[in-house]
N, C-alpha and C. Protein backbone atom coordinates (compact mmCIF):
# COMPACT_ATOMS: atom_id res chain seq x y z
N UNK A 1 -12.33 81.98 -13.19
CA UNK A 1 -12.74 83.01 -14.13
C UNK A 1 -14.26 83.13 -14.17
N UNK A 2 -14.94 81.99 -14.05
CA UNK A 2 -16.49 81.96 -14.27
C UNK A 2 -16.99 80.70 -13.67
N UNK A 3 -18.12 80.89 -13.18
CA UNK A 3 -19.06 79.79 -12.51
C UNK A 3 -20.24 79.86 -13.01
N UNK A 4 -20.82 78.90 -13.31
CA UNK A 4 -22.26 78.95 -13.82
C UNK A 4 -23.46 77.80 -13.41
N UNK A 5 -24.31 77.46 -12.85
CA UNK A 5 -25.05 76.38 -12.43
C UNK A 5 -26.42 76.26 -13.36
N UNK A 6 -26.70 75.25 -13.97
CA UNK A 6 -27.73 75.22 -14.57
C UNK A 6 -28.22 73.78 -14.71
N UNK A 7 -29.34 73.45 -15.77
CA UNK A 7 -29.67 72.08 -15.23
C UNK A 7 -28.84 70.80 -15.51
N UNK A 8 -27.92 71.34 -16.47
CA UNK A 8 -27.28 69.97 -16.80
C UNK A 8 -25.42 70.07 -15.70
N UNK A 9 -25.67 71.05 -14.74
CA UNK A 9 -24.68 70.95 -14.26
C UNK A 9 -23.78 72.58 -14.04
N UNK A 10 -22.56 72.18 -13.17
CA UNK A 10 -22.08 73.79 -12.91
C UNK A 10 -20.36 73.49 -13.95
N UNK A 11 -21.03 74.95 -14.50
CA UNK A 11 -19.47 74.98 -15.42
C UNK A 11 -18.80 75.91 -14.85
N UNK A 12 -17.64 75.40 -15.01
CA UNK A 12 -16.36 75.92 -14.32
C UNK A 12 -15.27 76.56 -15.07
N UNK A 13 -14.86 77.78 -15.40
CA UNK A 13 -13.85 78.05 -16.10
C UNK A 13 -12.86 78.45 -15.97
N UNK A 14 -11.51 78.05 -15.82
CA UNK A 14 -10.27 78.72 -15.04
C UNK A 14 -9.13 78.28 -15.84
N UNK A 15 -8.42 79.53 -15.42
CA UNK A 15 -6.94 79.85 -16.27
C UNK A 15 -5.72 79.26 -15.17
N UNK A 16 -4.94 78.44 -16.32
CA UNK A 16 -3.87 77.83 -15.53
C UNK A 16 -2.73 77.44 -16.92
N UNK A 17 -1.45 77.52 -16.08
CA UNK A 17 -0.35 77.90 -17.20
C UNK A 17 -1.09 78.08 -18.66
N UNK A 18 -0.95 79.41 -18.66
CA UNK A 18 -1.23 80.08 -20.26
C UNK A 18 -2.75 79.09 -20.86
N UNK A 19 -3.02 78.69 -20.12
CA UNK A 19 -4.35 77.92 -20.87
C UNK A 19 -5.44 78.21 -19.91
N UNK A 20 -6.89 77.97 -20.52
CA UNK A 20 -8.05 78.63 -19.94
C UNK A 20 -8.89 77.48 -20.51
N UNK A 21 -9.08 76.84 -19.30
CA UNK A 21 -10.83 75.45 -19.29
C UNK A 21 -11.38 75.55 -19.07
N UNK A 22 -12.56 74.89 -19.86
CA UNK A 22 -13.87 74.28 -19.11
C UNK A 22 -14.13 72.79 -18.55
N UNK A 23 -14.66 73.26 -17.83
CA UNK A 23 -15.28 72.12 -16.79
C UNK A 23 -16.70 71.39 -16.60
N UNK A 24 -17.07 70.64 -16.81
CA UNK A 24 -18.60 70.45 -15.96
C UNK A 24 -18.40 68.87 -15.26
N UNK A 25 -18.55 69.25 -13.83
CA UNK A 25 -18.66 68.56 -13.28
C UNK A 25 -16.66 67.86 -13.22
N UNK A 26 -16.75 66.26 -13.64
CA UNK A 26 -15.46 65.74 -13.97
C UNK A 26 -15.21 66.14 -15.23
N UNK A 27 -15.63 66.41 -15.93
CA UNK A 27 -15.57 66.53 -17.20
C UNK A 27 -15.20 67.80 -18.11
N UNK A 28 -13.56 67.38 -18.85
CA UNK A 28 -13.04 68.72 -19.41
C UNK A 28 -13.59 68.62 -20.84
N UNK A 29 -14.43 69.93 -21.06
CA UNK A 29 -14.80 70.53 -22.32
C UNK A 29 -13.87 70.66 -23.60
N UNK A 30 -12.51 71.24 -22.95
CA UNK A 30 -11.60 71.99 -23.70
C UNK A 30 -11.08 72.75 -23.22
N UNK A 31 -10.00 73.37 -23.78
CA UNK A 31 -8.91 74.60 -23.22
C UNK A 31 -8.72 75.16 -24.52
N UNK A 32 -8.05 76.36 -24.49
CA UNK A 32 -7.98 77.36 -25.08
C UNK A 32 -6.04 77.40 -24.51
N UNK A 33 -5.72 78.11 -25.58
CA UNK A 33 -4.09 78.58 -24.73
C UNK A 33 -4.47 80.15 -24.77
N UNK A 34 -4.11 81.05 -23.91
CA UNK A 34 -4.34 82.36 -23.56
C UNK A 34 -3.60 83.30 -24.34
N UNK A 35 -2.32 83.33 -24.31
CA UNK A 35 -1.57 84.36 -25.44
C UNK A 35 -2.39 84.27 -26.96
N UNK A 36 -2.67 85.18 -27.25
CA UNK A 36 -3.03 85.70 -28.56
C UNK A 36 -2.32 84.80 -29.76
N UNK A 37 -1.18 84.57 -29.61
CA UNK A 37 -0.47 83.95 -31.31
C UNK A 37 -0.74 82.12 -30.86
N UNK A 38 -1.30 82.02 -29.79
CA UNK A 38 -1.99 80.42 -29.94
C UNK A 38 -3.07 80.56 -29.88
N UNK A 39 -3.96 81.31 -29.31
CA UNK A 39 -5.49 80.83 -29.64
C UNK A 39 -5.78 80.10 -30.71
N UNK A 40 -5.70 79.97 -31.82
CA UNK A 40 -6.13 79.51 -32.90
C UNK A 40 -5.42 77.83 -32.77
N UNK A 41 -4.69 77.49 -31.98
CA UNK A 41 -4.55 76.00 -31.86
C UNK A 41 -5.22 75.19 -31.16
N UNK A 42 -5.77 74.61 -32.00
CA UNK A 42 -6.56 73.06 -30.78
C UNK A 42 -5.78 72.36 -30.23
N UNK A 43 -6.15 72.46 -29.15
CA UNK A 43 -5.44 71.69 -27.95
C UNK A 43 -6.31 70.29 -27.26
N UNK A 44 -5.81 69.74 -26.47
CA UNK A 44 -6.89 68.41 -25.18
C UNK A 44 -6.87 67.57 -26.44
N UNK A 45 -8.17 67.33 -26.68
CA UNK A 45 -8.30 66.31 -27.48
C UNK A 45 -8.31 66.10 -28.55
N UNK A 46 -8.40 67.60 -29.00
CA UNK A 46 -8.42 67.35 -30.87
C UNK A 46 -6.60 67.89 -31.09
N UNK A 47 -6.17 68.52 -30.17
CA UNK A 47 -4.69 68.41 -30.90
C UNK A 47 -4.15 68.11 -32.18
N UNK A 48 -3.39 68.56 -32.86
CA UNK A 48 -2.82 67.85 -34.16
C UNK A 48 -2.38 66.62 -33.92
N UNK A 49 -1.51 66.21 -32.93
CA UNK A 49 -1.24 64.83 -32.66
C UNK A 49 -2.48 63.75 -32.14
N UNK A 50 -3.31 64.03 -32.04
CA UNK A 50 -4.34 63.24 -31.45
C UNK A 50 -4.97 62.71 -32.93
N UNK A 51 -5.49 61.31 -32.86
CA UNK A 51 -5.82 60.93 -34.06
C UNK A 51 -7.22 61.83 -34.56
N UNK A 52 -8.53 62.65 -34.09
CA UNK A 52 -8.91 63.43 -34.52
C UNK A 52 -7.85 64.88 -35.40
N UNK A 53 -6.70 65.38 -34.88
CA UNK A 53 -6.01 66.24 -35.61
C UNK A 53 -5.02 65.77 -36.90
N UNK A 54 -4.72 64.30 -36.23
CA UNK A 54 -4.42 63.69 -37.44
C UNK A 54 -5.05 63.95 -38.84
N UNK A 55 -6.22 63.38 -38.12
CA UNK A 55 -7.54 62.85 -39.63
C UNK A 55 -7.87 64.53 -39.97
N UNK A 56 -8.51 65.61 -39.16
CA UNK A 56 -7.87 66.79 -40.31
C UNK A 56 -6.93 67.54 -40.57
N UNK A 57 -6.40 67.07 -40.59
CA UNK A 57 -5.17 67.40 -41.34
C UNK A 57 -4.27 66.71 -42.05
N UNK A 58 -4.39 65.60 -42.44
CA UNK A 58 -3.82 64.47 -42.93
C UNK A 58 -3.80 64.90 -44.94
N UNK A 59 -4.77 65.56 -45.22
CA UNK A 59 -4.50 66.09 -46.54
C UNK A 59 -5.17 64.69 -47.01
N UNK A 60 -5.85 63.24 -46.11
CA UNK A 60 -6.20 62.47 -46.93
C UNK A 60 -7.64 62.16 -47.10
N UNK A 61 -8.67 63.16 -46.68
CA UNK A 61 -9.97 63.09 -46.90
C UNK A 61 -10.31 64.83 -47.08
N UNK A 62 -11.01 64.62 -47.59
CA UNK A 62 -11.78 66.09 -48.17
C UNK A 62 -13.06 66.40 -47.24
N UNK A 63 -13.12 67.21 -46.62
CA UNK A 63 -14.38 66.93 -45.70
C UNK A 63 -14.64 68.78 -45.86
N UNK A 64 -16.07 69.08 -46.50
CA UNK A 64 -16.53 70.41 -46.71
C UNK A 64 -17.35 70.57 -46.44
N UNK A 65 -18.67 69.60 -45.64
CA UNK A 65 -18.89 69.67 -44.71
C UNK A 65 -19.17 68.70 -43.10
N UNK A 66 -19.14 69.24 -42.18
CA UNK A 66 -18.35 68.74 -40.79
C UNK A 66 -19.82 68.71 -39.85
N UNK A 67 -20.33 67.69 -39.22
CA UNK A 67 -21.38 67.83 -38.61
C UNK A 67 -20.61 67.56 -36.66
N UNK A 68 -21.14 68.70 -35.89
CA UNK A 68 -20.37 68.16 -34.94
C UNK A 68 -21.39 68.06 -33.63
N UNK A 69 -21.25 66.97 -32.70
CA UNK A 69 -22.01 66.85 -32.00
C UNK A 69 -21.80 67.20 -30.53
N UNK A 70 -22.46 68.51 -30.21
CA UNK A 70 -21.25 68.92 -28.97
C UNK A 70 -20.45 69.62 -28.66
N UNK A 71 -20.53 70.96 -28.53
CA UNK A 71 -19.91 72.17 -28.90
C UNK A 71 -18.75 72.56 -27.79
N UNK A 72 -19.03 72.13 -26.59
CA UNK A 72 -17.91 72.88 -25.55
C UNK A 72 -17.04 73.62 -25.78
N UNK A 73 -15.96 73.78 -26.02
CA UNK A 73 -15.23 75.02 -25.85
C UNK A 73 -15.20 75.18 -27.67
N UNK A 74 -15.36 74.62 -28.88
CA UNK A 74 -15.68 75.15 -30.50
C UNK A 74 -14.03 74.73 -30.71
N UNK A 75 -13.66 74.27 -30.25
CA UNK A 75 -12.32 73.95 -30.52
C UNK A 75 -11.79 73.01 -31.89
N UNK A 76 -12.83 72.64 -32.65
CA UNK A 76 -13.20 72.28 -33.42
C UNK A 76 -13.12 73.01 -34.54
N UNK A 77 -13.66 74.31 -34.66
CA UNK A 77 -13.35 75.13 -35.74
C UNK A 77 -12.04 75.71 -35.97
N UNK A 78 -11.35 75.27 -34.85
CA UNK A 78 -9.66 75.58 -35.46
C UNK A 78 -9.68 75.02 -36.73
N UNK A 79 -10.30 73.82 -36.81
CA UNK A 79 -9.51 72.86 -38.05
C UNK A 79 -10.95 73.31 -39.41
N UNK A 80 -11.71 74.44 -39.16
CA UNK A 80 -12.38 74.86 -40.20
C UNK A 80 -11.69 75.82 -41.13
N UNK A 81 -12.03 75.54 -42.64
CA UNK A 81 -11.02 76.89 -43.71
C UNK A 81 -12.19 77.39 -44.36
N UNK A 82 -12.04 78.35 -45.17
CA UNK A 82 -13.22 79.28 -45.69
C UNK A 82 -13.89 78.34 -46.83
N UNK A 83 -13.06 77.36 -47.09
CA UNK A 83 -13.79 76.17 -48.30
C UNK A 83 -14.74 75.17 -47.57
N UNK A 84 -15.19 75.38 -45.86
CA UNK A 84 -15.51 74.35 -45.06
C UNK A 84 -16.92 75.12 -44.61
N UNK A 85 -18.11 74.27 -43.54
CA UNK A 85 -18.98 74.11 -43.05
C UNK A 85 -19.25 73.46 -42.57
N UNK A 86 -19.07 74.02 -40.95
CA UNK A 86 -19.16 73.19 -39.92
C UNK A 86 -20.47 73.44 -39.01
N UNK A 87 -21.07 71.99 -38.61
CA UNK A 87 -22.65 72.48 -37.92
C UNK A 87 -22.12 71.69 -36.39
N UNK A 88 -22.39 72.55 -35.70
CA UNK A 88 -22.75 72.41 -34.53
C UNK A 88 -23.96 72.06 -33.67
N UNK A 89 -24.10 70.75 -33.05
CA UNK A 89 -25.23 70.47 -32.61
C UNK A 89 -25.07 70.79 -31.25
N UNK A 90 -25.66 71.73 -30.10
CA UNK A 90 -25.62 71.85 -28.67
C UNK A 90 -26.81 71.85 -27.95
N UNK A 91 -27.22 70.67 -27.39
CA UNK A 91 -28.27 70.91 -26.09
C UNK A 91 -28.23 72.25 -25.01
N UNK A 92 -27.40 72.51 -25.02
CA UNK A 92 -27.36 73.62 -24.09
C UNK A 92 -27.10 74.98 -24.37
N UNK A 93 -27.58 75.59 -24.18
CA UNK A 93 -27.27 77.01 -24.80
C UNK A 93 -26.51 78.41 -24.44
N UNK A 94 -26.62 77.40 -22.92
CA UNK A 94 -25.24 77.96 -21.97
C UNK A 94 -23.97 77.59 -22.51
N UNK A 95 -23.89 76.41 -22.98
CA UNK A 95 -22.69 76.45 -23.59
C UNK A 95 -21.96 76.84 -24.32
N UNK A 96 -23.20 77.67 -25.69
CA UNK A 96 -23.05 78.55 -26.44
C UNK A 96 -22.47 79.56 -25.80
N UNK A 97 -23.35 80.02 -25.32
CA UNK A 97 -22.72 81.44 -24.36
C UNK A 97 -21.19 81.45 -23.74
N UNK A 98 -21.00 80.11 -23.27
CA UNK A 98 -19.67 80.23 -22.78
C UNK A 98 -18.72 80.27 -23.88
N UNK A 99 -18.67 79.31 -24.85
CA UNK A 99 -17.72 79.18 -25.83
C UNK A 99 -17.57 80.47 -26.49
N UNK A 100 -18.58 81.19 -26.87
CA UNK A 100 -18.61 82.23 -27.34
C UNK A 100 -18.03 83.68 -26.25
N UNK A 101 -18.36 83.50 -25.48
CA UNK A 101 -18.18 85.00 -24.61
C UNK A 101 -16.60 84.00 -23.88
N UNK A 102 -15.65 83.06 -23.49
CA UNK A 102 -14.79 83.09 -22.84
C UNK A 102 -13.50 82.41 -23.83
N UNK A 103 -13.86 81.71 -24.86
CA UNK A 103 -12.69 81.09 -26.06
C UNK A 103 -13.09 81.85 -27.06
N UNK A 104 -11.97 81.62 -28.25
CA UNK A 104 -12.64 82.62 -29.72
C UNK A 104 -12.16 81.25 -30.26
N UNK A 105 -12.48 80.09 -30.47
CA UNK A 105 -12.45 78.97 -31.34
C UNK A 105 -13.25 79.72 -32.45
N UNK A 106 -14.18 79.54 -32.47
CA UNK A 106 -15.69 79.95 -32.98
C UNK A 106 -15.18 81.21 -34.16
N UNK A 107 -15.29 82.19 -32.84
CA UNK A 107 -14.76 83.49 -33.51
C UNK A 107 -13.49 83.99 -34.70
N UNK A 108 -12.67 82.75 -34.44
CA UNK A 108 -11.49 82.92 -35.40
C UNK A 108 -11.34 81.82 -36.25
N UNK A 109 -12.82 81.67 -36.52
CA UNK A 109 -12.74 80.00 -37.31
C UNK A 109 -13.19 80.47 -38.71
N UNK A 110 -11.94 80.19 -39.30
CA UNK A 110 -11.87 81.11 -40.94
C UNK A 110 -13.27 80.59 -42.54
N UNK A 111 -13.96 79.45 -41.83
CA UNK A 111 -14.72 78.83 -42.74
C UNK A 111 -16.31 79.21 -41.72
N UNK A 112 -17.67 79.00 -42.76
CA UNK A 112 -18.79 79.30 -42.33
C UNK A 112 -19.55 78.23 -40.85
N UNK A 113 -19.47 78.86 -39.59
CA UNK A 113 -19.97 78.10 -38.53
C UNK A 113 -21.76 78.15 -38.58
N UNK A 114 -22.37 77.11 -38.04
CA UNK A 114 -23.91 77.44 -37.69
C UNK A 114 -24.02 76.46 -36.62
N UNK A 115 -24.90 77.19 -36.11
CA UNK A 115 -25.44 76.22 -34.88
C UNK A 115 -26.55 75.67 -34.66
N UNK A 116 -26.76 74.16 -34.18
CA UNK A 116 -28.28 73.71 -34.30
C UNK A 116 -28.65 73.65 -32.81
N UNK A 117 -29.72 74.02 -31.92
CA UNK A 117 -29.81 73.89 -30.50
C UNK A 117 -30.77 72.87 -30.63
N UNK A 118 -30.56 72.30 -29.47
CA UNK A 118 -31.56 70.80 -29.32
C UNK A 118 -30.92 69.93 -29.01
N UNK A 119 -31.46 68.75 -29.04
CA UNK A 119 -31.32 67.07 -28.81
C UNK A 119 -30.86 66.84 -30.07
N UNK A 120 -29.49 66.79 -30.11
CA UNK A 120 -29.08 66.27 -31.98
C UNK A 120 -29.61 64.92 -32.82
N UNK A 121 -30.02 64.31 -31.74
CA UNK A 121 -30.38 62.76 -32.45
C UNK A 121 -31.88 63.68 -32.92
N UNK A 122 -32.77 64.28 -32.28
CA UNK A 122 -33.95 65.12 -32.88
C UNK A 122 -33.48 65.91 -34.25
N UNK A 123 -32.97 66.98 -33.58
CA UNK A 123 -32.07 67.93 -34.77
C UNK A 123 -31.48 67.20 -36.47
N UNK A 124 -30.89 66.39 -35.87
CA UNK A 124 -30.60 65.51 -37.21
C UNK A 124 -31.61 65.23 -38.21
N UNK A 125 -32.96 65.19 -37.59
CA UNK A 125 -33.81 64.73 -38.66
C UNK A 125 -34.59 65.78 -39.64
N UNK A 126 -33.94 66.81 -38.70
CA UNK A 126 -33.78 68.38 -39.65
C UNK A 126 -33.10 68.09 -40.92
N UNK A 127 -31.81 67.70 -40.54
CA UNK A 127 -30.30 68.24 -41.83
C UNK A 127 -31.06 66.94 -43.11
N UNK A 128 -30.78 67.85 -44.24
CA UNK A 128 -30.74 67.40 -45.16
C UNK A 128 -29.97 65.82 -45.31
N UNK A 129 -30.47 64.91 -46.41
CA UNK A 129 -29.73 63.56 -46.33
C UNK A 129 -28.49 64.12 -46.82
N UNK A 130 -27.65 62.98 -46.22
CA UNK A 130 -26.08 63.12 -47.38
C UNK A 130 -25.41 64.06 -47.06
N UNK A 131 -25.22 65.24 -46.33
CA UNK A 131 -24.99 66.37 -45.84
C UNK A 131 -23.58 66.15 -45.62
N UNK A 132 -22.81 65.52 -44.83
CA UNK A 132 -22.06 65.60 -43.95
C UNK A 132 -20.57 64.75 -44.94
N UNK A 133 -19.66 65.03 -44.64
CA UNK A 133 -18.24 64.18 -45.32
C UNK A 133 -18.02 63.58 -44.11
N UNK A 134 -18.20 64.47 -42.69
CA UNK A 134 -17.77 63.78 -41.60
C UNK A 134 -18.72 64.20 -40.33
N UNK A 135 -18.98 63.19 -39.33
CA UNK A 135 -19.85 63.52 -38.34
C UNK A 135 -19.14 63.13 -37.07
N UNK A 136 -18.87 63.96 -36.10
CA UNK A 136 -18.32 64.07 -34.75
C UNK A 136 -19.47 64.19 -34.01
N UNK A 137 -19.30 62.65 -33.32
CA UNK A 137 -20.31 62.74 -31.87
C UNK A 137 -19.39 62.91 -30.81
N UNK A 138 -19.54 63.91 -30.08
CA UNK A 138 -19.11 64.63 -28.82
C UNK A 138 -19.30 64.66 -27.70
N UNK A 139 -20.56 64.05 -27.52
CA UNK A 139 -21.29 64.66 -26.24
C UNK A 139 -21.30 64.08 -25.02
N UNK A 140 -20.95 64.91 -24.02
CA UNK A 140 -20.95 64.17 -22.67
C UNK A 140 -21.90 64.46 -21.54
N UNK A 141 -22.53 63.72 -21.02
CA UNK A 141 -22.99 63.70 -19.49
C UNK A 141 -22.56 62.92 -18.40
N UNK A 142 -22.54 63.88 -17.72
CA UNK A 142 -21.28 63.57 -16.58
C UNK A 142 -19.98 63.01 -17.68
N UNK A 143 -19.67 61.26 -17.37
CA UNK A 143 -18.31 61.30 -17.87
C UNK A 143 -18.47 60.02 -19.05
N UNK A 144 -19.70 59.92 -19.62
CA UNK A 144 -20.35 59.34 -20.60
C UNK A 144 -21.10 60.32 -21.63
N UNK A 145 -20.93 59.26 -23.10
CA UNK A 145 -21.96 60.07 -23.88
C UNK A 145 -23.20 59.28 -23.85
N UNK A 146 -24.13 60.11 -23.75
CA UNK A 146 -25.46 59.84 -23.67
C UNK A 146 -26.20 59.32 -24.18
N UNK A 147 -27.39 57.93 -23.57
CA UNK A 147 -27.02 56.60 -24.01
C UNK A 147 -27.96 56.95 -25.06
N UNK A 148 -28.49 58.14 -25.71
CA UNK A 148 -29.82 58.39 -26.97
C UNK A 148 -28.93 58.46 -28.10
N UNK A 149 -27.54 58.64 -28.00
CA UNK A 149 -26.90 58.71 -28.76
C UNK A 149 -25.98 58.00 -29.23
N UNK A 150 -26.20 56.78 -28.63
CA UNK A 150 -25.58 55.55 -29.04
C UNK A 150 -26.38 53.96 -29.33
N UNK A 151 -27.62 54.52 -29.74
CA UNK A 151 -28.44 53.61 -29.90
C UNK A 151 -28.55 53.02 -31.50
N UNK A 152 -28.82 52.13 -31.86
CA UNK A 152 -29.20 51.47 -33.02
C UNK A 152 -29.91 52.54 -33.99
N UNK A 153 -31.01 53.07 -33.40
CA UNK A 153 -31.91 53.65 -34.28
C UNK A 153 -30.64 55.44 -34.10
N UNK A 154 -30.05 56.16 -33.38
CA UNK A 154 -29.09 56.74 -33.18
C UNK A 154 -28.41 56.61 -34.70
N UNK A 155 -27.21 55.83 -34.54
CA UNK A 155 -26.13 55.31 -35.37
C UNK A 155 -27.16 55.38 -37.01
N UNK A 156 -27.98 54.54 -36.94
CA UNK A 156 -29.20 54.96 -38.55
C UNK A 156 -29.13 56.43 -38.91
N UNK A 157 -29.44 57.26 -38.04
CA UNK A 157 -30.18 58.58 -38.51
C UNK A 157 -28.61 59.35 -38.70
N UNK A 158 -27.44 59.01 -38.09
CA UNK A 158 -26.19 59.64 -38.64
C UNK A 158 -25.96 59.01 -39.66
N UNK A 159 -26.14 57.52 -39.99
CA UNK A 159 -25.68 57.06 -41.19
C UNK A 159 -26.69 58.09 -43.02
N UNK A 160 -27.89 58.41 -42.10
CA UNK A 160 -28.83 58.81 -43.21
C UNK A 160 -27.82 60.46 -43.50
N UNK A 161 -27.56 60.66 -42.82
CA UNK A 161 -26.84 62.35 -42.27
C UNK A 161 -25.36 62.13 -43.28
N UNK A 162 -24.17 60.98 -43.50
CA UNK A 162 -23.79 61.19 -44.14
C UNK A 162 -23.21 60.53 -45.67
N UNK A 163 -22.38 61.32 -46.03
CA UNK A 163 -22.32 60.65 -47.73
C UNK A 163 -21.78 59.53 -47.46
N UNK A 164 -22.04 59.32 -49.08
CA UNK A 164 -21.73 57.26 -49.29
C UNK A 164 -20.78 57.42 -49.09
N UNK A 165 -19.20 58.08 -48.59
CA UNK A 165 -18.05 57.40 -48.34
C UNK A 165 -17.75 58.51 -47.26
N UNK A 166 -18.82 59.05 -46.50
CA UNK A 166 -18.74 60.17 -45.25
C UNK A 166 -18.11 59.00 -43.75
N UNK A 167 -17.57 59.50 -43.00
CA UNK A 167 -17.10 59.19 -41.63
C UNK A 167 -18.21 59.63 -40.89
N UNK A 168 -18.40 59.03 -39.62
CA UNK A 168 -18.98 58.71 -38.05
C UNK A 168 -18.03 58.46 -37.18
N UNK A 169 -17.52 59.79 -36.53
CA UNK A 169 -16.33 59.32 -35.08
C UNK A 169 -17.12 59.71 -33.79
């Protein structure tokens, strides 16, 4: 469906049984399902059955707002409602572009989306303290997340990011 080469790599996007991925490199972003009356389901990894779809939807934490690290296909805002606020952190801005112009995660995500561009471990020291109920680190290069974002001083600046009884996955 789409090819794209840029510096962090070539994204790849292609439709296969009723579903439509991304790619970079080894590495799957997300899928989308293609018929119209599923788009709005998260699928791959956040699934309802996957312990991320579990945890929202479980009815047992309140999370209003969602810090997420890592945008690929927005598949993420399936699980946003109009009582929610979800921030998106993306280094890349191609990625934006893709999620936006080839999935409607984003687009049909019934609660308020924003996006932060940058280096999120930077970006973070933007967001207000306490901000977050829950923080999703996401991010991959090649088939690792990236080692700035798993550092000591890392793990601090999300802990400053969320509330006294907020999650870090």
């Amino acid at each position: 469906v789409y090819k794209h080469r840029n510096y962090y790599g070539i994204y790849k996007i292609y439709d296969e049984a009723e579903r439509r991925f991304l790619v970079n490199g080894t590495t799957l972003h997300g899928a989308q399902y293609i018929p119209p009356a599923r788009t709005g389901e998260a699928i791959t990894y956040y699934h309802v059955k996957t312990p991320l779809g579990r945890l929202m939807t479980s009815g047992a934490f309140e999370f209003s707002c969602v810090g997420v690290i890592g945008l690929g296909t927005g598949t993420l805002a399936a699980y946003n409602d109009k009582s929610k606020v979800m921030d998106f952190f993306e280094l890349d801005y191609d990625v934006y572009k893709i999620a936006k112009g080839y999935f409607s995660y984003l687009d049909q995500s019934k609660g308020k989306v924003n996006f932060i561009f940058g280096d999120a471990r930077l970006a973070l020291g933007k967001v207000p303290p306490k901000r977050y109920d829950l923080l999703i680190v996401d991010a991959f290069s090649s088939d690792s997340v990236p080692v700035h974002l798993l550092t000591l001083e890392a793990i601090a600046k999300y802990k400053e990011c969320i509330k006294d009884d907020g999650i870090i996955l």
